[in-house]
N, C-alpha and C. Protein backbone atom coordinates (compact mmCIF):
# COMPACT_ATOMS: atom_id res chain seq x y z
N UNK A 1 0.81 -1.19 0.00
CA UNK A 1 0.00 0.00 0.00
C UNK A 1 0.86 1.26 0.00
N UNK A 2 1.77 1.24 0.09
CA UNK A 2 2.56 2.31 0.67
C UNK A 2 3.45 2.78 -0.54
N UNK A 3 3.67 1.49 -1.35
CA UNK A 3 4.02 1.61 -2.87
C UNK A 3 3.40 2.74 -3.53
N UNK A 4 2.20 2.52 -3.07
CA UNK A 4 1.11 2.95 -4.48
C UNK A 4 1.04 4.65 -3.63
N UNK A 5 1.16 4.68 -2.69
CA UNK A 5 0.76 5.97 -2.11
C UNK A 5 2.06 7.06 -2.64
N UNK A 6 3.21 6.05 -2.52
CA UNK A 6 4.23 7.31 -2.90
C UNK A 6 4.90 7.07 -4.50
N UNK A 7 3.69 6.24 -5.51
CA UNK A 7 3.99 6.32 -6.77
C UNK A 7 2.87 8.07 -6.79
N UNK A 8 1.79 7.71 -6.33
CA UNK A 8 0.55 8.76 -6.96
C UNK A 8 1.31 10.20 -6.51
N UNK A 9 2.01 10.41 -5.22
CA UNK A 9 2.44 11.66 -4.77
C UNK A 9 3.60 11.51 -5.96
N UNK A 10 4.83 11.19 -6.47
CA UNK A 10 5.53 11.19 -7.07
C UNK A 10 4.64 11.84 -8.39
N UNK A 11 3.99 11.31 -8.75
CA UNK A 11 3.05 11.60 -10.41
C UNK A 11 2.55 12.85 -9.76
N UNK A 12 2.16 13.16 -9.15
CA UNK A 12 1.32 14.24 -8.40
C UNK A 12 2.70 15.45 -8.51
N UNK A 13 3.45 15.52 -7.98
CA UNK A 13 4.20 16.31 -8.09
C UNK A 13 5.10 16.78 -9.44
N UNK A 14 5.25 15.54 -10.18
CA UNK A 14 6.39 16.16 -11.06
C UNK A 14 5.27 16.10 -12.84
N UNK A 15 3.98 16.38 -12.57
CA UNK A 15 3.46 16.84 -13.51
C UNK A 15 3.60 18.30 -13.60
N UNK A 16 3.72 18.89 -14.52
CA UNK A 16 4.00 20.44 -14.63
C UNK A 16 2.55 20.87 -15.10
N UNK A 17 2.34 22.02 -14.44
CA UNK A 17 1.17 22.97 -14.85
C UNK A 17 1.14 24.47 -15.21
N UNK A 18 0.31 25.25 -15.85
CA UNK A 18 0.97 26.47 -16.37
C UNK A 18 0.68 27.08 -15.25
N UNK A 19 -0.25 26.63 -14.23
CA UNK A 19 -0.21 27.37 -13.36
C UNK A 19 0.79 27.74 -12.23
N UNK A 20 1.61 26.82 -12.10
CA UNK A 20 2.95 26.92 -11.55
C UNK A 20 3.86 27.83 -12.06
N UNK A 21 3.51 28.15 -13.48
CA UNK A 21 4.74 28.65 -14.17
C UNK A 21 4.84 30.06 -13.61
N UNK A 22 6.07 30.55 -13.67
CA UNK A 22 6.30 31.99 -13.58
C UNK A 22 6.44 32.59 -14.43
N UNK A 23 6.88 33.67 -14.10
CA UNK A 23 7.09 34.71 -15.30
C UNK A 23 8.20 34.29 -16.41
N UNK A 24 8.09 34.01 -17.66
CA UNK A 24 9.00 33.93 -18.65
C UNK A 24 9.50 32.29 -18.61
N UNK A 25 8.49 31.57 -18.18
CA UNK A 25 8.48 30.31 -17.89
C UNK A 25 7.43 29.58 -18.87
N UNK A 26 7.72 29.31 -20.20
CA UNK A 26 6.75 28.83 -21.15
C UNK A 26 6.41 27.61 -21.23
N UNK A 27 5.03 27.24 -20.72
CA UNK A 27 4.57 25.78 -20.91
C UNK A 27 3.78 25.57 -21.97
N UNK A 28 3.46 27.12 -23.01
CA UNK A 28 2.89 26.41 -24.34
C UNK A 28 3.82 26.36 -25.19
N UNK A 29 5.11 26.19 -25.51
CA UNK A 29 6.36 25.74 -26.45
C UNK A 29 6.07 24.28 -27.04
N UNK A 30 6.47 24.08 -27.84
CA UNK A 30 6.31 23.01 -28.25
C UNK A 30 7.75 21.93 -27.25
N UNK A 31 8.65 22.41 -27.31
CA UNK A 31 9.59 21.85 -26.56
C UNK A 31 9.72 21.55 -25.08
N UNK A 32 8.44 21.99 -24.36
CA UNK A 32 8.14 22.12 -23.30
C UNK A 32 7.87 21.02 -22.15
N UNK A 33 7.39 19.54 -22.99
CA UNK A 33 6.75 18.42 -22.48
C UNK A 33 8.69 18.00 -22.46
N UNK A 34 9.23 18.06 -23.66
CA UNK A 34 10.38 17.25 -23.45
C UNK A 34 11.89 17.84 -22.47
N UNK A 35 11.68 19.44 -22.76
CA UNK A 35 12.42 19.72 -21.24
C UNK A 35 12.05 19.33 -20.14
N UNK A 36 10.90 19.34 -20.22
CA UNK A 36 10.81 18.71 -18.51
C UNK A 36 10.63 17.06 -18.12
N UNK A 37 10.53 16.63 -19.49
CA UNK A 37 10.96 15.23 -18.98
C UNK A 37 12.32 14.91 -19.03
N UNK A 38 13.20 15.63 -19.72
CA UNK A 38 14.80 15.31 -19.71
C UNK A 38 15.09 16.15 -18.27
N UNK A 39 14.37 17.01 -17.81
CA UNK A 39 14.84 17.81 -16.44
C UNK A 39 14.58 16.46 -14.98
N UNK A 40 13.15 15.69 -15.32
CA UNK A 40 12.58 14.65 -14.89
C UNK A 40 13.61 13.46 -14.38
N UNK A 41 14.37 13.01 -15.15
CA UNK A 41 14.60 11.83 -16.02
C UNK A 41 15.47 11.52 -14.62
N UNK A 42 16.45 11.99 -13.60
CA UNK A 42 17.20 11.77 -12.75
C UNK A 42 16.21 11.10 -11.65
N UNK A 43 14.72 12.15 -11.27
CA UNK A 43 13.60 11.31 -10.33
C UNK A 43 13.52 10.26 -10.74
N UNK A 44 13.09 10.37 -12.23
CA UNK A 44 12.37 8.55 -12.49
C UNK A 44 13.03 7.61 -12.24
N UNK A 45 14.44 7.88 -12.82
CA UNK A 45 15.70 6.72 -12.47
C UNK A 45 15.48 6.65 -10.83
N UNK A 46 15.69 7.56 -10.30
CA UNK A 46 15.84 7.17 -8.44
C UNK A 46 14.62 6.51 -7.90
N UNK A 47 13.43 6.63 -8.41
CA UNK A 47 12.39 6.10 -8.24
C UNK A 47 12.16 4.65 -8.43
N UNK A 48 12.49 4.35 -9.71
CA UNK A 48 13.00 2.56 -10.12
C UNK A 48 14.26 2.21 -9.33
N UNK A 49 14.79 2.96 -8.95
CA UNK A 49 16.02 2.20 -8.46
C UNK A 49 15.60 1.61 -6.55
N UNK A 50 14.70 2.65 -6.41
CA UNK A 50 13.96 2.28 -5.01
C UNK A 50 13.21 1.44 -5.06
N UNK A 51 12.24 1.47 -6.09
CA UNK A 51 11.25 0.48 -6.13
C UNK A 51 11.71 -0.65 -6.39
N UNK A 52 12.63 -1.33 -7.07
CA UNK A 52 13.26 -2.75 -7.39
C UNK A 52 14.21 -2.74 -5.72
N UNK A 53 14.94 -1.79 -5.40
CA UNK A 53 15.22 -1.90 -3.58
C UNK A 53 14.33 -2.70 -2.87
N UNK A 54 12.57 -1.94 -2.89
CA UNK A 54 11.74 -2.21 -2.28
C UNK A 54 11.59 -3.92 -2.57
N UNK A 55 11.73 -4.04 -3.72
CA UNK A 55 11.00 -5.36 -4.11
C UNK A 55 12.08 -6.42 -3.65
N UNK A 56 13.20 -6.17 -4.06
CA UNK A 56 14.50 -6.93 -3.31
C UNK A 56 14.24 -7.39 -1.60
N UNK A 57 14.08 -6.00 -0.66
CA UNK A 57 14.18 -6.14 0.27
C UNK A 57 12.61 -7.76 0.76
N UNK A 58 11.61 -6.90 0.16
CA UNK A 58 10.53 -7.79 0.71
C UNK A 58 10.36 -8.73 -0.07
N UNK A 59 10.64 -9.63 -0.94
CA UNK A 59 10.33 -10.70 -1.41
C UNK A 59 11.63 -11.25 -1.60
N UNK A 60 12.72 -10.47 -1.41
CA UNK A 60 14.41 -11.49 -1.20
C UNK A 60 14.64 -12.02 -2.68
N UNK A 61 14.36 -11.24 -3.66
CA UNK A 61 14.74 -11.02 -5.21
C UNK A 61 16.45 -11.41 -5.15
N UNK A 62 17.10 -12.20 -6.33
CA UNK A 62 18.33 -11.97 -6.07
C UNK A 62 18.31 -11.87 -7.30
N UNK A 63 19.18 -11.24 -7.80
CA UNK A 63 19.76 -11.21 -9.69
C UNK A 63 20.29 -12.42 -9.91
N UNK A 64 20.04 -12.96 -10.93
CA UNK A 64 20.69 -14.66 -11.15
C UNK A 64 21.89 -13.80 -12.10
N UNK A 65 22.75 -15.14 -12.33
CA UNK A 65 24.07 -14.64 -12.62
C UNK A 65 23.60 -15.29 -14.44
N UNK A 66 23.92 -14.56 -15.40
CA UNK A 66 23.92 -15.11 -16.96
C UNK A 66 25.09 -15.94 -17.02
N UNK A 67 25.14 -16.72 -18.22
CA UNK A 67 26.66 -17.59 -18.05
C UNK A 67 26.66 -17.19 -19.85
């Protein structure tokens, strides 16, 4: 449960709105969706990297080795 609570706050926060924007801060650009997902892109990684943590820790996941 606790997963899901701090995926929705995560989505919740790093959606951008024009209403946030400030002055000289353009969210109708066309380039606009993809700056801020390349600005994004460091959360999402830290986010998967917790969540496969999470999943490790409670179900004792191990990486098998390839040969």
């Amino acid at each position: 449960m606790k997963i899901y609570s701090l995926i929705m706050l995560s989505i919740t926060l790093l959606i951008s709105s024009p209403a946030f924007a400030h002055a000289g801060h353009d969210h109708t650009s066309i380039l606009a969706s993809l700056v801020h997902l390349v600005w994004l892109t460091p959360a999402l990684i830290a986010l998967v990297l917790l969540y496969t943590k999470l999943l490790k820790k409670n179900y004792q996941i191990k990486p098998t080795k390839k040969r």
